[in-house]
C-alpha atoms as a PDB file:
ATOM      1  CA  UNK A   1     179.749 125.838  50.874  1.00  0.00           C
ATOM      2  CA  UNK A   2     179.533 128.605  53.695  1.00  0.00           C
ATOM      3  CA  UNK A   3     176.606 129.045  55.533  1.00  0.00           C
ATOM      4  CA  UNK A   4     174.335 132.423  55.517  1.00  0.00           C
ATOM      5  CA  UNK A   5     172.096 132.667  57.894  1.00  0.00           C
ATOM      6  CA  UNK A   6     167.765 132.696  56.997  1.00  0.00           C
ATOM      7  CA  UNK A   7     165.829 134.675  58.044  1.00  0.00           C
ATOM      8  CA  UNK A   8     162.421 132.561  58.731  1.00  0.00           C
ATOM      9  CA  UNK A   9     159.108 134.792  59.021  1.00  0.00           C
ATOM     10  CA  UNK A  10     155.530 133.406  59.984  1.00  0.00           C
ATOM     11  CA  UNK A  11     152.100 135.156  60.180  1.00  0.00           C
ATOM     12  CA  UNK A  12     148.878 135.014  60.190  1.00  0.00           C
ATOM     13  CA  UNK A  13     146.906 138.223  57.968  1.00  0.00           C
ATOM     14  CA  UNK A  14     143.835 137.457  59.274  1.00  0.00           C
ATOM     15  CA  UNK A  15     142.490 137.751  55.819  1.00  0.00           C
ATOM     16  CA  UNK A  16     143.927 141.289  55.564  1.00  0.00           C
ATOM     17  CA  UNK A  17     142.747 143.369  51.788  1.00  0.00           C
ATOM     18  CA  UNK A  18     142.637 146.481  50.253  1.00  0.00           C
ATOM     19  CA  UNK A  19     144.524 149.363  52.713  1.00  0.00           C
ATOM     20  CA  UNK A  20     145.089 146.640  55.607  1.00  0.00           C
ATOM     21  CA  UNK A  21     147.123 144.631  53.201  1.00  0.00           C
ATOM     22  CA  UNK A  22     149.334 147.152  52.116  1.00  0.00           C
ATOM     23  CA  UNK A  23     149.714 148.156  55.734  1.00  0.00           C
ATOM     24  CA  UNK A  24     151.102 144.208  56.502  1.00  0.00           C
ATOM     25  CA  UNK A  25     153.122 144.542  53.274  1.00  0.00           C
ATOM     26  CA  UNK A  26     155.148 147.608  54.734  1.00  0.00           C
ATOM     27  CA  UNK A  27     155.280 146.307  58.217  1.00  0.00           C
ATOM     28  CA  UNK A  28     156.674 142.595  56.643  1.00  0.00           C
ATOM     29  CA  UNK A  29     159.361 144.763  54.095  1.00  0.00           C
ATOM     30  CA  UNK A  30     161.040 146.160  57.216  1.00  0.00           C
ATOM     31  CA  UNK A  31     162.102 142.905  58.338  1.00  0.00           C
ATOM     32  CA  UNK A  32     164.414 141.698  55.648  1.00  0.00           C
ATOM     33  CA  UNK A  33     162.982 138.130  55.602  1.00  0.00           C
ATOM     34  CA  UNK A  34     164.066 135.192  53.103  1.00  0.00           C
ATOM     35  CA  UNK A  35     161.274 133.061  53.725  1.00  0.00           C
ATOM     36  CA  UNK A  36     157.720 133.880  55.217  1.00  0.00           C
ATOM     37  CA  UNK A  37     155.100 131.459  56.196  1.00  0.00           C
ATOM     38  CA  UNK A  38     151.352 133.250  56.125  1.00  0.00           C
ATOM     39  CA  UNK A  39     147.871 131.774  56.936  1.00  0.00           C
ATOM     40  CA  UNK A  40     144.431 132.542  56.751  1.00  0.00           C
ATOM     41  CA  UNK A  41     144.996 134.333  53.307  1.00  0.00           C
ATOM     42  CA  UNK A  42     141.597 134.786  52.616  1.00  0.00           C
ATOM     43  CA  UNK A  43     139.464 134.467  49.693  1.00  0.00           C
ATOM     44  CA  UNK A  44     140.569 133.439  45.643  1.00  0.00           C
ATOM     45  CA  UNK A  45     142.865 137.010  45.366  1.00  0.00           C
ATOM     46  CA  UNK A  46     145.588 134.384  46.694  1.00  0.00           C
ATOM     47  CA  UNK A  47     144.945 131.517  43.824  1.00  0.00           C
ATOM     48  CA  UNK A  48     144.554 132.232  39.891  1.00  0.00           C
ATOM     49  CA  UNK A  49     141.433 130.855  39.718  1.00  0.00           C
ATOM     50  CA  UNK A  50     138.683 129.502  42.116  1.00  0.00           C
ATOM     51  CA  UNK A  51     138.262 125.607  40.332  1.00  0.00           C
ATOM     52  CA  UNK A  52     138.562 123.997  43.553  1.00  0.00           C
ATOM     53  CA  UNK A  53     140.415 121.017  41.842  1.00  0.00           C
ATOM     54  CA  UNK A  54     143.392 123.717  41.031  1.00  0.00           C
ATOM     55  CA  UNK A  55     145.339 122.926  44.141  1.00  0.00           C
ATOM     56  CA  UNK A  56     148.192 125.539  44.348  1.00  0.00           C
ATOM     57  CA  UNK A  57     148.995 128.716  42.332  1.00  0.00           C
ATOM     58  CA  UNK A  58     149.494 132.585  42.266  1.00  0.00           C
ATOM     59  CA  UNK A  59     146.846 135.204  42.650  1.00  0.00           C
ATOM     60  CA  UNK A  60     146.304 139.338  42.278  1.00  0.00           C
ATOM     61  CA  UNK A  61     146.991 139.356  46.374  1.00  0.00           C
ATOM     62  CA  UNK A  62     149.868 137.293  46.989  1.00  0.00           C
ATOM     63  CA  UNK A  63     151.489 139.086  43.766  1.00  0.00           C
ATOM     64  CA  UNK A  64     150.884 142.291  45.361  1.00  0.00           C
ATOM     65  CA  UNK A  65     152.322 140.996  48.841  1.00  0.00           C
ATOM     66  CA  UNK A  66     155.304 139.113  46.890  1.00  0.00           C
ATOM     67  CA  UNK A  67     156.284 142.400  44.940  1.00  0.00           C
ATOM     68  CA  UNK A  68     155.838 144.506  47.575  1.00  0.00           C
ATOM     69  CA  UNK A  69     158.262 142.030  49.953  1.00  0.00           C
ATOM     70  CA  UNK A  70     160.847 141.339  46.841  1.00  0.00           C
ATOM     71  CA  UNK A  71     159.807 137.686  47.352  1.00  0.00           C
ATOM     72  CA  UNK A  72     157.843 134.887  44.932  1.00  0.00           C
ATOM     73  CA  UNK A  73     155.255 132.635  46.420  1.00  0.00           C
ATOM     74  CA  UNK A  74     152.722 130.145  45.985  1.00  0.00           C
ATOM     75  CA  UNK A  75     149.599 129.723  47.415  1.00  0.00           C
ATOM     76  CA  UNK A  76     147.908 126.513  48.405  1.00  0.00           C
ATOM     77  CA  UNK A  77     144.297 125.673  48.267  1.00  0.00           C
ATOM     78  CA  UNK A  78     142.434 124.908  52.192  1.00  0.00           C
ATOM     79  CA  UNK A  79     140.705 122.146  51.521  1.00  0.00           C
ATOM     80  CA  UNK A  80     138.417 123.346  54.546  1.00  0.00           C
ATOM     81  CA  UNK A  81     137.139 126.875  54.190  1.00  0.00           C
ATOM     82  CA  UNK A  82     138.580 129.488  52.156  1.00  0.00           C
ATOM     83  CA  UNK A  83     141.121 130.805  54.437  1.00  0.00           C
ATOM     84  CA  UNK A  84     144.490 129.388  52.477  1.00  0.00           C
ATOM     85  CA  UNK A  85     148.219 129.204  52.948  1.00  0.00           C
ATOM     86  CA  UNK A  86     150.588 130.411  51.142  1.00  0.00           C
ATOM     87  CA  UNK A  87     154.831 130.397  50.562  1.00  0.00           C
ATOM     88  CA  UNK A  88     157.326 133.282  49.933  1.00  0.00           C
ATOM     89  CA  UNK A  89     160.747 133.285  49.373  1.00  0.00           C
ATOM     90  CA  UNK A  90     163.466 136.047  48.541  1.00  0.00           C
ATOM     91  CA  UNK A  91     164.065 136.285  44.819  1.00  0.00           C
ATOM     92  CA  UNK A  92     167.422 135.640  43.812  1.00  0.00           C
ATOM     93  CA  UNK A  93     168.413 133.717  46.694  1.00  0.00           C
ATOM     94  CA  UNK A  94     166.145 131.243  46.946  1.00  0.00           C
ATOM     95  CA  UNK A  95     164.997 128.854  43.858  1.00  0.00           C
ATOM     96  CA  UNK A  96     161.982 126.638  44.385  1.00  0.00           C
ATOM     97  CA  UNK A  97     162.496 122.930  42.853  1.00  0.00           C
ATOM     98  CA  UNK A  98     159.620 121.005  43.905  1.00  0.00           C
ATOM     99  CA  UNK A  99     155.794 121.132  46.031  1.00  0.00           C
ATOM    100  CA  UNK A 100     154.307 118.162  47.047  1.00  0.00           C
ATOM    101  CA  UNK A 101     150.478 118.080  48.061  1.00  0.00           C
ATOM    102  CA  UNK A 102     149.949 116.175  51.092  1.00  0.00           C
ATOM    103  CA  UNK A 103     146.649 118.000  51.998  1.00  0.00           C
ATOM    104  CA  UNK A 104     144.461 114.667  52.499  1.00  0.00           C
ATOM    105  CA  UNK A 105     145.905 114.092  55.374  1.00  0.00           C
ATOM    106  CA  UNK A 106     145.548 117.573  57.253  1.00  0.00           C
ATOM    107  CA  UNK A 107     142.418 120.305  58.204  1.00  0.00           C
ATOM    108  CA  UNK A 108     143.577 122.906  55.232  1.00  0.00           C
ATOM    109  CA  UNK A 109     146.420 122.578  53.805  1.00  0.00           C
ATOM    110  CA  UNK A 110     150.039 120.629  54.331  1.00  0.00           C
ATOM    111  CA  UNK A 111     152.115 121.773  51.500  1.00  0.00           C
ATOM    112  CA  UNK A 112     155.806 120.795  51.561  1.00  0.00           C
ATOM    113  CA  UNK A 113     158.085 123.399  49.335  1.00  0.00           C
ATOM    114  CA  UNK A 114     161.443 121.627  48.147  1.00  0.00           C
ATOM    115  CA  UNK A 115     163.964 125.388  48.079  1.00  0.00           C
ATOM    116  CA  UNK A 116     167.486 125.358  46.984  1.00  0.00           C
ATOM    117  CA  UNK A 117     168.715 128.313  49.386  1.00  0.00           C
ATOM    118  CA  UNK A 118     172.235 129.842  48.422  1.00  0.00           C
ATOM    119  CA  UNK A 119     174.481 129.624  51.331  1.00  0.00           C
ATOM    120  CA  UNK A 120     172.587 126.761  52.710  1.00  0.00           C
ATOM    121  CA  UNK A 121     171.496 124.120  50.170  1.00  0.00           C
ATOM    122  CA  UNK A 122     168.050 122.155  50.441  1.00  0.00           C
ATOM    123  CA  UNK A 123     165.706 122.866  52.793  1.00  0.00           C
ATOM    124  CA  UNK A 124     162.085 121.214  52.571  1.00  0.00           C
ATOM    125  CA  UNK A 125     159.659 123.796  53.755  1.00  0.00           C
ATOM    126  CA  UNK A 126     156.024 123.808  55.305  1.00  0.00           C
ATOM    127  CA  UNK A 127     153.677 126.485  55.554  1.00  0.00           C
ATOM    128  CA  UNK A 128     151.415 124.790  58.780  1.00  0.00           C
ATOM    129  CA  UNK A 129     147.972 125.821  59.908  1.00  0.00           C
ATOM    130  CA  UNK A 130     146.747 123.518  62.378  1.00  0.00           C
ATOM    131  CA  UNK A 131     142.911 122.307  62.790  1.00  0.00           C
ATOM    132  CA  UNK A 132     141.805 125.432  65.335  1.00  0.00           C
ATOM    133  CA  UNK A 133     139.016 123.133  67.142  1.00  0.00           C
ATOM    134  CA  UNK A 134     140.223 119.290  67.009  1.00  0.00           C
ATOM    135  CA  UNK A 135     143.325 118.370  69.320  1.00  0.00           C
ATOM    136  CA  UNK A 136     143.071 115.276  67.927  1.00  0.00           C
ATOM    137  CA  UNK A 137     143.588 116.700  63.995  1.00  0.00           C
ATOM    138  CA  UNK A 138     146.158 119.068  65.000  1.00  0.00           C
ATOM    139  CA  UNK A 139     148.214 115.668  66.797  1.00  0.00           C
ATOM    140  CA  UNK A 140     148.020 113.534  64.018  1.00  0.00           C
ATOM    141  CA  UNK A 141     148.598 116.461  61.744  1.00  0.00           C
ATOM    142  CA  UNK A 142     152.112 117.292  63.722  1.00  0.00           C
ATOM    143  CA  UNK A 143     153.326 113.576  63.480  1.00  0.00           C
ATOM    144  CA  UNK A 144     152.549 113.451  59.641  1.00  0.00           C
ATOM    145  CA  UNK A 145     154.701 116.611  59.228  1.00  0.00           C
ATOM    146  CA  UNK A 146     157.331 114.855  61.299  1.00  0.00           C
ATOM    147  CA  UNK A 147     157.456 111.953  59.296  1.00  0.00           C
ATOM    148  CA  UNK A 148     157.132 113.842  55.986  1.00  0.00           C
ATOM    149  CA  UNK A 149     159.106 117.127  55.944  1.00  0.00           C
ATOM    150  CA  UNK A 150     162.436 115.916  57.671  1.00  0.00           C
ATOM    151  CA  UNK A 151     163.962 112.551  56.415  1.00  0.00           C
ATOM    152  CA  UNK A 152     167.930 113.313  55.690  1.00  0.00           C
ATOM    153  CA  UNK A 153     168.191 116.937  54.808  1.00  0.00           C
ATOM    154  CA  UNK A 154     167.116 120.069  56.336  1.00  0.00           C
ATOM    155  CA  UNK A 155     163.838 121.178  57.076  1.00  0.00           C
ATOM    156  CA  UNK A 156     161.433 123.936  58.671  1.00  0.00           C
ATOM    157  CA  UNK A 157     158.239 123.832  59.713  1.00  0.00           C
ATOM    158  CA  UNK A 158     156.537 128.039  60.282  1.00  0.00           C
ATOM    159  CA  UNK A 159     153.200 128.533  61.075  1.00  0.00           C
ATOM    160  CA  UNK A 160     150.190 128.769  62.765  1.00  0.00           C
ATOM    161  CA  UNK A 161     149.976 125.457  65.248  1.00  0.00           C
ATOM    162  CA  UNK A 162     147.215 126.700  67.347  1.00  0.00           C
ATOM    163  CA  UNK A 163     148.624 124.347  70.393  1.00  0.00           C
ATOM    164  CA  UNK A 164     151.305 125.480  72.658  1.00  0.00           C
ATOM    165  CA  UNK A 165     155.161 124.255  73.506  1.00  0.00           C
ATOM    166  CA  UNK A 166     155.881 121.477  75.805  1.00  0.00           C
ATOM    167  CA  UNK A 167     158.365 118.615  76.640  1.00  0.00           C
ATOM    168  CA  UNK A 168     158.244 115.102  76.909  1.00  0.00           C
ATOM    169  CA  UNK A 169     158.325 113.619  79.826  1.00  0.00           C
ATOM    170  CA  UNK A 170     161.201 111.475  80.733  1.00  0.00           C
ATOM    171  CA  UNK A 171     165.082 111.760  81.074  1.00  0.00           C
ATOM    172  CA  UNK A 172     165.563 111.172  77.258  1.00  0.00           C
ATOM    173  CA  UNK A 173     163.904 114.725  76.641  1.00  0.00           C
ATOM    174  CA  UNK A 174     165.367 116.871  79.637  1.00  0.00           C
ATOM    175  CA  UNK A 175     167.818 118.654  76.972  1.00  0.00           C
ATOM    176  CA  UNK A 176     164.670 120.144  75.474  1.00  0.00           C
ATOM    177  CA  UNK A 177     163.561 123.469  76.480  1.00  0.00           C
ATOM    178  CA  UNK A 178     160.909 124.127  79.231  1.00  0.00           C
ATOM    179  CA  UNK A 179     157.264 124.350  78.356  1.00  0.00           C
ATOM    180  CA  UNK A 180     155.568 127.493  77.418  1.00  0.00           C
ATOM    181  CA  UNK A 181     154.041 129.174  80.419  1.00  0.00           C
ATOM    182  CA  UNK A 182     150.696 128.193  80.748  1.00  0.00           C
ATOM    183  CA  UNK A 183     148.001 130.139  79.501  1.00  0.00           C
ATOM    184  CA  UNK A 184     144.615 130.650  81.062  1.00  0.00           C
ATOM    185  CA  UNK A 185     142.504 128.378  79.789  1.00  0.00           C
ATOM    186  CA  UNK A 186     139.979 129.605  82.073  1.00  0.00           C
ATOM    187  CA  UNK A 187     139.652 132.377  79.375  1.00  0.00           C
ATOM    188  CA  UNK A 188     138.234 129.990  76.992  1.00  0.00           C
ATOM    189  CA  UNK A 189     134.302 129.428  76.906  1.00  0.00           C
ATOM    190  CA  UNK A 190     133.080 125.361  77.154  1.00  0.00           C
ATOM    191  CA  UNK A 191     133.055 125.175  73.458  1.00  0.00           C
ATOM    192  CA  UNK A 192     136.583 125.954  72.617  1.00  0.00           C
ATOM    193  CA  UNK A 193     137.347 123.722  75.752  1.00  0.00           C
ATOM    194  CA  UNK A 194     137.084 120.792  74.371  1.00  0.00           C
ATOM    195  CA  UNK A 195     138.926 121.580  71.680  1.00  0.00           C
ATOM    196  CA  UNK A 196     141.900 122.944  73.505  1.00  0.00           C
ATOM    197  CA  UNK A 197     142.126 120.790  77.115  1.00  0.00           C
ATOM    198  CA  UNK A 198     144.161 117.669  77.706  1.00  0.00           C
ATOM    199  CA  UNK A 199     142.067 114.592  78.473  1.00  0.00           C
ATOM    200  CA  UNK A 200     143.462 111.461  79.535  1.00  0.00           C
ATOM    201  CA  UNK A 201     142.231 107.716  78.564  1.00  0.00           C
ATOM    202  CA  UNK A 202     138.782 108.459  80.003  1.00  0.00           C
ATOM    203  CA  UNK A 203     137.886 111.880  78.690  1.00  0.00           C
ATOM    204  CA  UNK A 204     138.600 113.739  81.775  1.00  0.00           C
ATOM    205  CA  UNK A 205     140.452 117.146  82.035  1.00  0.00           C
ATOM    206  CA  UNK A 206     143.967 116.414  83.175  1.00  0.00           C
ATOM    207  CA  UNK A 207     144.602 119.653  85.899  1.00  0.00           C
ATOM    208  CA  UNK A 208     147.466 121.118  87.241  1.00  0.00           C
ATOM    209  CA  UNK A 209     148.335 121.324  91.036  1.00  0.00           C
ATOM    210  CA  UNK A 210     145.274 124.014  91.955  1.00  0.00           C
ATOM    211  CA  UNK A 211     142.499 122.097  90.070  1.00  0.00           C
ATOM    212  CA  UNK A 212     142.723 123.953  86.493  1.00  0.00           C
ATOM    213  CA  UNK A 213     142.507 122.149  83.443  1.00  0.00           C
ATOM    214  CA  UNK A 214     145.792 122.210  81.404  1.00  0.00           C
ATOM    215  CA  UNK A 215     146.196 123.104  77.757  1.00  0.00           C
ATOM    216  CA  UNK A 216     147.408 120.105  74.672  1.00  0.00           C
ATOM    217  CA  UNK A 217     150.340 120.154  74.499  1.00  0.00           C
ATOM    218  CA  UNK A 218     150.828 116.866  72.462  1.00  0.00           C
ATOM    219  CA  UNK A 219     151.748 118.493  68.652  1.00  0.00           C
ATOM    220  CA  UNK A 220     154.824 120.107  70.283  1.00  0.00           C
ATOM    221  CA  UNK A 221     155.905 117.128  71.915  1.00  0.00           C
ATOM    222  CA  UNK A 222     155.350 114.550  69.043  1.00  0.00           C
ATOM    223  CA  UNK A 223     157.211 117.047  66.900  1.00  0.00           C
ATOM    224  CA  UNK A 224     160.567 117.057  69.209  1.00  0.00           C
ATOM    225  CA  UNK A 225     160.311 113.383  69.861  1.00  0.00           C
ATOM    226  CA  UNK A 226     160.830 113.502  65.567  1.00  0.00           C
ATOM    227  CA  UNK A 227     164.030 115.833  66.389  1.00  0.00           C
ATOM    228  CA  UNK A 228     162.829 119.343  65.199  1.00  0.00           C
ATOM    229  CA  UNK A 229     163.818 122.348  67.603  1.00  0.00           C
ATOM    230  CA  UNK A 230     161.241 125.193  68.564  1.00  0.00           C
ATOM    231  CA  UNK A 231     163.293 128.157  67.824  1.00  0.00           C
ATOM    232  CA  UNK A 232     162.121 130.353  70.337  1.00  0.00           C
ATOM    233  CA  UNK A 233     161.663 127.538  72.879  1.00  0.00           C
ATOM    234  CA  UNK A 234     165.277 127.010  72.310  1.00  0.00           C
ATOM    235  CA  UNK A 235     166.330 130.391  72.472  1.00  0.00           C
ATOM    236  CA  UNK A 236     164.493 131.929  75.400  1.00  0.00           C
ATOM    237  CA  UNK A 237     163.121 130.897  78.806  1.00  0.00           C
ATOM    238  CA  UNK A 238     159.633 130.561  79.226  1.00  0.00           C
ATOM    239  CA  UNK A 239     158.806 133.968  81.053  1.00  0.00           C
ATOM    240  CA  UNK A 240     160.590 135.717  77.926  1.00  0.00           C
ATOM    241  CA  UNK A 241     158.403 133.801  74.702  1.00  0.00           C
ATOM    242  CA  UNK A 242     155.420 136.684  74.033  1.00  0.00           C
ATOM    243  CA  UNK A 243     152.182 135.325  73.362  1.00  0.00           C
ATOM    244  CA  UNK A 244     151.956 135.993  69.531  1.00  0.00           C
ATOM    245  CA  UNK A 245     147.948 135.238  68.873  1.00  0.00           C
ATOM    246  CA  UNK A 246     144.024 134.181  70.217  1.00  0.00           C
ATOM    247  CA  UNK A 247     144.385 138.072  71.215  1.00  0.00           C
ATOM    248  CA  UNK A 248     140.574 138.456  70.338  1.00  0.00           C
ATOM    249  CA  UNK A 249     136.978 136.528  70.071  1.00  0.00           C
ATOM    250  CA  UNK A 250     137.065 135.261  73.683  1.00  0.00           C
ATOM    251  CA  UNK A 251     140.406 133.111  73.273  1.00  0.00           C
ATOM    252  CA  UNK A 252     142.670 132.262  75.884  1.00  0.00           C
ATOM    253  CA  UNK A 253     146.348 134.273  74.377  1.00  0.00           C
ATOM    254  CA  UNK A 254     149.199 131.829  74.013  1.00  0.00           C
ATOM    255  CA  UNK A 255     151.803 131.750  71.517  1.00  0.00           C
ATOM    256  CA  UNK A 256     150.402 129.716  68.614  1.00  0.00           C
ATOM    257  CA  UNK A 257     152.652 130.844  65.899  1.00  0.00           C
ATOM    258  CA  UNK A 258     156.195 128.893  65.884  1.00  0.00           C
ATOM    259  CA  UNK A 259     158.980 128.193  63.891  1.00  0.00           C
ATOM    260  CA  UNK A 260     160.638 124.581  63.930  1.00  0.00           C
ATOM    261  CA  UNK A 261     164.069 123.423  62.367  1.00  0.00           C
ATOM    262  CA  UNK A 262     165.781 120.410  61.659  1.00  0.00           C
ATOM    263  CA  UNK A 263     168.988 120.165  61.040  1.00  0.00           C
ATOM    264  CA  UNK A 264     169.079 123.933  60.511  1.00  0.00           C
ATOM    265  CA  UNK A 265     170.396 125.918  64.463  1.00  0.00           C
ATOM    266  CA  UNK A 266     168.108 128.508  65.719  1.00  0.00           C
ATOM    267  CA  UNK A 267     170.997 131.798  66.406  1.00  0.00           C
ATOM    268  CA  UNK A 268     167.901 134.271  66.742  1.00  0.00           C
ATOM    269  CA  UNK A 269     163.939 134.915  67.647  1.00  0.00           C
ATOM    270  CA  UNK A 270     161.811 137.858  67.636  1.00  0.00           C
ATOM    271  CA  UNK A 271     158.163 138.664  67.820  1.00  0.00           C
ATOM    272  CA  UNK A 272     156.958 141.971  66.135  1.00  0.00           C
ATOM    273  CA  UNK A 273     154.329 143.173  68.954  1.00  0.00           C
ATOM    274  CA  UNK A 274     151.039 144.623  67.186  1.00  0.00           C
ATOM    275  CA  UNK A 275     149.741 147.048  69.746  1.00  0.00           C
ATOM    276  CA  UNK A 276     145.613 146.834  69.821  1.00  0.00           C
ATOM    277  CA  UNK A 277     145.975 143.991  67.189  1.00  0.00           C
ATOM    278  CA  UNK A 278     145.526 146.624  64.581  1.00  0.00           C
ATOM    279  CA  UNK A 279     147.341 144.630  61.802  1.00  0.00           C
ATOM    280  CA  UNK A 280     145.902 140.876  62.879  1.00  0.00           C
ATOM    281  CA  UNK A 281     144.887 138.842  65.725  1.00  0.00           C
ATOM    282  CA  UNK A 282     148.550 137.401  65.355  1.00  0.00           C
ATOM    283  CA  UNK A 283     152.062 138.776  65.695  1.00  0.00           C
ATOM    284  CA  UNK A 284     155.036 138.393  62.904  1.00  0.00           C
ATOM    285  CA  UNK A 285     157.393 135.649  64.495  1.00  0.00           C
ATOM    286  CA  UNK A 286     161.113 135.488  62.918  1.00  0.00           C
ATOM    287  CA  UNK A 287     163.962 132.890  63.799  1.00  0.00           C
ATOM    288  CA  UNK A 288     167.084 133.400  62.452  1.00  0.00           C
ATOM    289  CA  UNK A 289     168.777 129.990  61.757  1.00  0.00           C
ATOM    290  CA  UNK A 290     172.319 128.701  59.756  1.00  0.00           C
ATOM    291  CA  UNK A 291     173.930 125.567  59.138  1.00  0.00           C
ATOM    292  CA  UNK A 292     175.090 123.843  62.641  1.00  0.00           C
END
């Protein structure tokens, strides 16, 4: 079999309708994407029916953004709010085989998508949006998709993590790419803090070298130690990975939305800037990847 390379989209509407929508839909279409990851898809337009026991489906709004993209999808149910998450793929390409609902174990959603990709094979993918205000959720969340979406195969991981990139510590991990840059936490106000700070053994802020509190950086870690590769971590040094989201409500910006691989090689990232925001509080993130 020879190897195509995927084009791997994720991005977070911000519970875009009506005119905004089809606005997202023609910005999206440009980019020739097979698969695309998107979060907060607001409201029941995304699900065929609002029985909160109906887990996954299709709805009027992600049948207007799959036409519209030449893609099929399926949405799955946030077992937290209404904001749900939601799968499309490139028709014709791409066949889906299987989903599996592992949702009990995450904040919203944690929906694995078995795809049989032509020119690449099977690939188990996850559409991932990370608790936004428990580090400790959004850790145990990232080593449950570790464990879960790789085994022997291929896999990908595109989402929202709401965390940022680092490394482990040690000379096992020095192959790995640098951390992000770090943001300025001092941005954030005390409530979204504590949400967002490491804290060692006792509780306490761990800070960097002039006193400042440092960002969690734990569901990036835990997911390298389980062998997936950041694409644009991978790809780019840290002075050169934009910031892709937490652009508004008093949020420290940081690039939240990622795209991990395993056994799949990152060849290609980009990030779609949004000038003003005036699509979402997020920008489109692609990674190009192909059989190593």
């Amino acid at each position: 079999m020879s190897s195509h390379p995927l084009r791997i989209g994720t991005y977070n509407i911000h519970e875009a309708d009506g005119d905004l929508a089809e606005r997202q839909i023609e910005m999206l279409a440009a980019h020739d994407l097979d698969i695309l990851s998107v979060q907060e898809c607001g409201g029941t337009g995304w699900l065929d029916n609002s029985d909160p026991k109906a887990w996954e489906g299709t709805g009027p709004v992600l049948e207007r953004y799959a036409r519209g993209l030449g893609m099929e999808g399926a949405a799955a149910r946030s077992r937290a709010d209404h904001r749900h998450t939601a799968l499309l793929w490139r028709r014709g390409r791409i066949r889906r085989c299987s989903t599996n609902d592992y949702s009990r174990i995450a904040h919203r959603t944690f929906a694995q998508h078995r795809l049989d990709v032509d020119g690449v094979g099977a690939v188990n993918v996850m559409a991932v949006h990370a608790h936004h205000a428990n580090g400790e959720v959004r850790y145990s969340e990232a080593k449950h998709m570790a464990r879960l979406a790789a085994g022997p195969g291929r896999a990908v991981l595109a989402g929202d993590f709401n965390s940022v990139h680092g490394r482990p510590c040690g000379a096992r991990w020095e192959h790995l790419a640098e951390p992000d840059l770090e943001p300025d936490i001092s941005l954030l106000p005390d409530y979204m803090l504590a949400s967002q700070a490491l804290v060692d053994a006792a509780g306490d802020p761990v800070l960097d070298e002039e006193g400042r509190p440092l960002f969690d950086r734990r569901p990036s870690k835990v997911l390298q130690v389980g062998g997936f590769r950041d694409a644009a971590a991978e790809l780019l040094p840290p002075p050169e990975r934009l910031q892709t989201g937490a652009f508004l409500h008093d949020d420290a910006p940081r690039r939240l939305d990622r795209v991990y691989t395993y056994g799949l090689a990152p060849v290609a990232f980009e990030t779609v800037e949004d000038a003003k925001a005036q699509l979402s509080d997020h920008y489109l993130v692609i990674a190009t990847v192909t059989v190593p």
